[in-house]
C-alpha atoms as a PDB file:
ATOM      1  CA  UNK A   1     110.156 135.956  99.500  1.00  0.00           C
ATOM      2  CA  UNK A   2     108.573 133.685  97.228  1.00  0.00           C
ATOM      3  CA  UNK A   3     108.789 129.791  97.433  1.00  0.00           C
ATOM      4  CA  UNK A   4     108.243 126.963  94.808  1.00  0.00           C
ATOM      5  CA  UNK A   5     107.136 123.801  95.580  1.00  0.00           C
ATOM      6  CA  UNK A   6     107.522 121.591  92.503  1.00  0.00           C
ATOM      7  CA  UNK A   7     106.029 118.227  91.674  1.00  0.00           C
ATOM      8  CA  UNK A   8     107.174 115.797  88.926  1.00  0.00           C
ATOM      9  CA  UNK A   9     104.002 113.510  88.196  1.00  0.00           C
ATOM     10  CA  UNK A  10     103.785 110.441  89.488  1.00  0.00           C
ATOM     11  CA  UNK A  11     104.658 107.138  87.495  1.00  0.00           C
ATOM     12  CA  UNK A  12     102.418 106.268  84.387  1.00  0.00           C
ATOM     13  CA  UNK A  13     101.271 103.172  83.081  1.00  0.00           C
ATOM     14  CA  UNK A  14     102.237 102.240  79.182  1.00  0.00           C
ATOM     15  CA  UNK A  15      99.999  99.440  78.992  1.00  0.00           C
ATOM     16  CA  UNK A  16      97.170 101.981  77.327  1.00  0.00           C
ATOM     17  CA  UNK A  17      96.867 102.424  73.679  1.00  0.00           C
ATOM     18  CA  UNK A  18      97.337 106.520  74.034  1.00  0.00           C
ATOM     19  CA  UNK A  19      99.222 109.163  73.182  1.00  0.00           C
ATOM     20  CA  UNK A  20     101.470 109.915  75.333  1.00  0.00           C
ATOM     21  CA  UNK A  21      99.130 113.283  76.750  1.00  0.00           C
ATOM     22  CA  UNK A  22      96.729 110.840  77.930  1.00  0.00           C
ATOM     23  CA  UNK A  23      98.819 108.277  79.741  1.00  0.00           C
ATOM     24  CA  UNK A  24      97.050 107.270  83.057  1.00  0.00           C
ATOM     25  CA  UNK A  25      99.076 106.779  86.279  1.00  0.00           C
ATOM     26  CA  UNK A  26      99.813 103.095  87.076  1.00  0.00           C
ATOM     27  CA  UNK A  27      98.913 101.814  90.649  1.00  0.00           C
ATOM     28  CA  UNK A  28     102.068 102.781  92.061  1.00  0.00           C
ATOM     29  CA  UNK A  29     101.661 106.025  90.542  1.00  0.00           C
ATOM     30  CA  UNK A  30      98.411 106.336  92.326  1.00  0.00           C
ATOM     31  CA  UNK A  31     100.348 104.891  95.772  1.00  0.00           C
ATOM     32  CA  UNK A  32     103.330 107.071  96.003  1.00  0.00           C
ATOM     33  CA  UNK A  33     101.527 110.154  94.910  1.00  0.00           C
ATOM     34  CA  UNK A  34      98.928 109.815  98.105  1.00  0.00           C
ATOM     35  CA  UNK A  35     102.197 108.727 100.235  1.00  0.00           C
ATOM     36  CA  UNK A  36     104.016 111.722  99.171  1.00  0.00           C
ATOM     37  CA  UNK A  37     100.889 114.131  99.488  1.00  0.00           C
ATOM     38  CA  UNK A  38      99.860 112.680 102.957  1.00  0.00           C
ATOM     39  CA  UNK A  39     103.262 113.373 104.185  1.00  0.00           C
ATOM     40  CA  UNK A  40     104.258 116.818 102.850  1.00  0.00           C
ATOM     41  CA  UNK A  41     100.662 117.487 104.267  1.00  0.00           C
ATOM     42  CA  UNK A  42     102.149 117.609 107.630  1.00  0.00           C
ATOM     43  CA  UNK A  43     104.344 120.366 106.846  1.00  0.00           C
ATOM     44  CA  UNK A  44     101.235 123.292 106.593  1.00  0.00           C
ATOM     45  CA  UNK A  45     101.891 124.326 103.366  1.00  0.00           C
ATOM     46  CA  UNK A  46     100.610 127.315 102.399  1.00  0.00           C
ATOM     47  CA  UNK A  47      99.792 127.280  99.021  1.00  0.00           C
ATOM     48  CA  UNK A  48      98.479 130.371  96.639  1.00  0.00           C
ATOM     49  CA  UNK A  49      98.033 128.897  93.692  1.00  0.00           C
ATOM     50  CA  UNK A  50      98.427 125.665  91.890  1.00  0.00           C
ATOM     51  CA  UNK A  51      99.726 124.793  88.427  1.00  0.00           C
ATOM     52  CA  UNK A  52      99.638 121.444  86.277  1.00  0.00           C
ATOM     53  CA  UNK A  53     100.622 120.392  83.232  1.00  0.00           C
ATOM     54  CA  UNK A  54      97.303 119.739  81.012  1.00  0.00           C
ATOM     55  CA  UNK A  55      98.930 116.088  80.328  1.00  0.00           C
ATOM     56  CA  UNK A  56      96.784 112.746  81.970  1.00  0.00           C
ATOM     57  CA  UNK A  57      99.424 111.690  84.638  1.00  0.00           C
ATOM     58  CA  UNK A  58     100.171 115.492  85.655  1.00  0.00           C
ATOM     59  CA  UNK A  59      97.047 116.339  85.730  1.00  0.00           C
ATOM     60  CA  UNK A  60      95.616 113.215  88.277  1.00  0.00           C
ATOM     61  CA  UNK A  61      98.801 113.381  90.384  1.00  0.00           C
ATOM     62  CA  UNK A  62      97.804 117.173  91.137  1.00  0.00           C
ATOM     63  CA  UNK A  63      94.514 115.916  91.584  1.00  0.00           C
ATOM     64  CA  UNK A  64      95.756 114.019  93.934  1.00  0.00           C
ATOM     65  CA  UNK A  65      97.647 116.720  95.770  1.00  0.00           C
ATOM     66  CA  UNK A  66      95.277 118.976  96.131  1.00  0.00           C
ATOM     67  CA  UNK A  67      93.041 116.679  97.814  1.00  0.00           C
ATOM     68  CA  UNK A  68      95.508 114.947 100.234  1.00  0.00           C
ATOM     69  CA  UNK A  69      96.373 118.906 100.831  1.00  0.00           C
ATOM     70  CA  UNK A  70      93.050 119.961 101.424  1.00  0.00           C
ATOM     71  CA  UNK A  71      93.824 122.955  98.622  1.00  0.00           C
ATOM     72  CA  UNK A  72      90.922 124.973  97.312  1.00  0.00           C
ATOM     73  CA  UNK A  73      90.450 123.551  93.734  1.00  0.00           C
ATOM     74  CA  UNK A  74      89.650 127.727  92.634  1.00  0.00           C
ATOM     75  CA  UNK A  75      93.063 128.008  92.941  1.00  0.00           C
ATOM     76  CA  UNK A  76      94.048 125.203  90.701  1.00  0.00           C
ATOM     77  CA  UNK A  77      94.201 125.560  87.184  1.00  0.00           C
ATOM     78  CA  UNK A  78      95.764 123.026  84.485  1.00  0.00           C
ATOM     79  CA  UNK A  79      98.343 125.357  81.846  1.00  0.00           C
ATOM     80  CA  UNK A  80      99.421 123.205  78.368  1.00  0.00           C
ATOM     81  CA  UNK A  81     102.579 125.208  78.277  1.00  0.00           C
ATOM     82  CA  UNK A  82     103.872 123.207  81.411  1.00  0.00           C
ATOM     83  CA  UNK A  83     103.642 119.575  79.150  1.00  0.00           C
ATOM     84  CA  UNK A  84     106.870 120.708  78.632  1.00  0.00           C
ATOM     85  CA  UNK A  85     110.339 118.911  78.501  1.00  0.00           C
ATOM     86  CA  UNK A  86     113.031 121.152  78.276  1.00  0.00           C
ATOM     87  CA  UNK A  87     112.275 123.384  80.915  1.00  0.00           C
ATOM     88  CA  UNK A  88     112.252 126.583  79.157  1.00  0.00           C
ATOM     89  CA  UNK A  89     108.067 126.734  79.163  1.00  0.00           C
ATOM     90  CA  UNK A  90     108.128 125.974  82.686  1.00  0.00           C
ATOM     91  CA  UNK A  91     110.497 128.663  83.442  1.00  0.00           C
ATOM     92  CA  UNK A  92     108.891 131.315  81.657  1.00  0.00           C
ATOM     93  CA  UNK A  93     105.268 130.068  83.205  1.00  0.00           C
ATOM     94  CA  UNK A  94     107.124 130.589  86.702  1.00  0.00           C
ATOM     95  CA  UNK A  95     108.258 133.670  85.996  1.00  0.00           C
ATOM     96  CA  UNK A  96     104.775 135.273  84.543  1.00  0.00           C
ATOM     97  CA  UNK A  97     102.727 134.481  87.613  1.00  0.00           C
ATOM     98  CA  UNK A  98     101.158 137.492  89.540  1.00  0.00           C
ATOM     99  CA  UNK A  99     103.270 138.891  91.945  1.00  0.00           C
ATOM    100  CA  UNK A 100     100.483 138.176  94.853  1.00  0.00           C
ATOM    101  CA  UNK A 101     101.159 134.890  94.514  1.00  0.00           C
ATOM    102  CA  UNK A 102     104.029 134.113  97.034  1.00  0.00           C
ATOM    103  CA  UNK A 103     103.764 130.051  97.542  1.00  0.00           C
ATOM    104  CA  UNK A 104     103.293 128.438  94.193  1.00  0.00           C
ATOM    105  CA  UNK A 105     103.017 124.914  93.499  1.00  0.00           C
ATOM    106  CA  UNK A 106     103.519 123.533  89.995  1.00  0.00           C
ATOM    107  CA  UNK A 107     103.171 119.785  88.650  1.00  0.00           C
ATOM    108  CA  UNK A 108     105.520 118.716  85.571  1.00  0.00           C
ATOM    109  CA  UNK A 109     107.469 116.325  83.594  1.00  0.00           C
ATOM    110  CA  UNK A 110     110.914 115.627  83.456  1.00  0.00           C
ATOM    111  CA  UNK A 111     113.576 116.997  82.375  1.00  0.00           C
ATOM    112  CA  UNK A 112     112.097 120.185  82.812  1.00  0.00           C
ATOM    113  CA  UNK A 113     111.802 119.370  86.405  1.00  0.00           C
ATOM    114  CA  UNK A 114     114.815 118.104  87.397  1.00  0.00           C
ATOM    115  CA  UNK A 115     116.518 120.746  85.324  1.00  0.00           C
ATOM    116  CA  UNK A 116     115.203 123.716  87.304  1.00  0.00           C
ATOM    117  CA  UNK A 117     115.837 121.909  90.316  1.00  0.00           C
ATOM    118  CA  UNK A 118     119.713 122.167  89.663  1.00  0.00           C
ATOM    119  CA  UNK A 119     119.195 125.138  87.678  1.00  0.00           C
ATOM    120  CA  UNK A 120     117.808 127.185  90.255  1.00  0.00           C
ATOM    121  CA  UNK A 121     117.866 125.733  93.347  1.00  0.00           C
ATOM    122  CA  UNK A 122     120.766 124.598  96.528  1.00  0.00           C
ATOM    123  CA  UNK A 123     121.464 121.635  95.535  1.00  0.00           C
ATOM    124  CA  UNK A 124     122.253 119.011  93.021  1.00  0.00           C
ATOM    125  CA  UNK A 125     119.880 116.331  92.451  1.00  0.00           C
ATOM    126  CA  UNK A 126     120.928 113.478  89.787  1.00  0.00           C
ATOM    127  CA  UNK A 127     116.722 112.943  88.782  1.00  0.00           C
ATOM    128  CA  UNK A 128     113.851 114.312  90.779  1.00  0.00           C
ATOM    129  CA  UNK A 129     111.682 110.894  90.743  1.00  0.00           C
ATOM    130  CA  UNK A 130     108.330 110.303  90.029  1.00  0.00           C
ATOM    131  CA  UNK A 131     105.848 112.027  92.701  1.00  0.00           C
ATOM    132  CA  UNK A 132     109.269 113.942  94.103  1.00  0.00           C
ATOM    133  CA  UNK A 133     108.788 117.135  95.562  1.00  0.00           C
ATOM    134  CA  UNK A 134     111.175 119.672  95.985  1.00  0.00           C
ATOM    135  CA  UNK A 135     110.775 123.331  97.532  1.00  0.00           C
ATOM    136  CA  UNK A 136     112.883 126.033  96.534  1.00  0.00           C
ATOM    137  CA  UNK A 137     112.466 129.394  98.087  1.00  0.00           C
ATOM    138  CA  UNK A 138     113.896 132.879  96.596  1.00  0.00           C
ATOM    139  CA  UNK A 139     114.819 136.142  98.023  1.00  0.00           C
ATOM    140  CA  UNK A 140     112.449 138.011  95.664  1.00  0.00           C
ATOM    141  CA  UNK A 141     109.266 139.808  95.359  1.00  0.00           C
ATOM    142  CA  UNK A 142     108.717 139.622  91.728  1.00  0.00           C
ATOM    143  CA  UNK A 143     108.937 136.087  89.700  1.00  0.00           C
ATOM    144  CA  UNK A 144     110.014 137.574  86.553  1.00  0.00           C
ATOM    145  CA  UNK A 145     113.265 138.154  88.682  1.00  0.00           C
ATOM    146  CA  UNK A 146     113.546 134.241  89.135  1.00  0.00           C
ATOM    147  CA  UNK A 147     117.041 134.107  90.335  1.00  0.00           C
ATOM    148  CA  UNK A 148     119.134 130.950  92.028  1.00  0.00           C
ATOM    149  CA  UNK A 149     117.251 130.216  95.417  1.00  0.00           C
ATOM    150  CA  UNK A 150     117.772 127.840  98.716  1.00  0.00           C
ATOM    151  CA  UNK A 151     116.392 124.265  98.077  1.00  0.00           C
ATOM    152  CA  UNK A 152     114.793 123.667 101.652  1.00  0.00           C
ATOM    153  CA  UNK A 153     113.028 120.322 101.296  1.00  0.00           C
ATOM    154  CA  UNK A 154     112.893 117.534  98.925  1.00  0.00           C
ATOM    155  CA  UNK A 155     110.446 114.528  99.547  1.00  0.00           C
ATOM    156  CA  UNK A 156     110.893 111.261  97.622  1.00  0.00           C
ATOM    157  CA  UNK A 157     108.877 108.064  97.591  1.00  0.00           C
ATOM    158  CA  UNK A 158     111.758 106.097  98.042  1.00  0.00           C
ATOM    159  CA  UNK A 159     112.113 108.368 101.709  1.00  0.00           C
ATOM    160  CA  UNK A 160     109.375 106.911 102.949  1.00  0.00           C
ATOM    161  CA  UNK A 161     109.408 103.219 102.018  1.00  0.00           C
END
């Protein structure tokens, strides 16, 4: 059994000069990614590894995470291949983690995100939002054999305001 918990980064501010790589999170951002964290901390998520896309906002939401979570940062590692739009570099970063690695948590952008969310998980889901989480689990042991799985929770700011 493997399960997925994925994480689309939380809102960004456009009111820096940047490239879009290096947009910041606004202050909501910041807000509803420590609301979200603090509350899916509550569930005792066991996590074996953590991945983020290498982009500014993905990168501090995780950040973010993984401190609210209390998450050892060795297991945290930032992966370019997941600034990714489409969806097909996350799914093939999914599917080439170790097989020892049976809770994974990853930390995108959309439309990759909410594209493997109805791709692949339970249930349909018109946009994953900003700092949305949603866990999918599969009846696998190997994630190169990614298959459809059973969406078991999805956590939204908007749940909680």
């Amino acid at each position: 059994m493997k399960k997925l918990i994925l994480v689309r980064h939380a809102k960004s501010s456009w009111e820096h000069d940047v490239i879009d790589h290096e947009r910041p999170l606004n202050k909501r951002g910041v807000n509803d990614a420590n609301l979200v964290s603090k509350k899916i901390s509550k569930n005792d998520l066991k996590i074996d590894m953590v991945l983020s896309s290498d982009a500014m906002r993905a990168k501090t939401t995780a950040d973010i995470f993984v401190a609210n979570l209390n998450i050892d940062k060795t297991i945290f590692s930032l992966n370019h291949d997941l600034y990714d739009f489409a969806g097909n570099d996350l799914l093939r970063v999914i599917k080439s983690c170790d097989n020892s690695v049976n809770n994974l948590m990853v930390f995108g952008h959309n439309h990759a995100i909410t594209g493997f969310v109805n791709t692949h998980g339970s249930i349909s889901i018109d946009n994953v939002p900003t700092s949305g989480v949603t866990i999918i689990e599969f009846d696998i042991d190997n994630w190169k054999d990614l298959k459809k799985g059973k969406t078991t929770k999805t956590l939204f700011p908007r749940d909680l305001k």
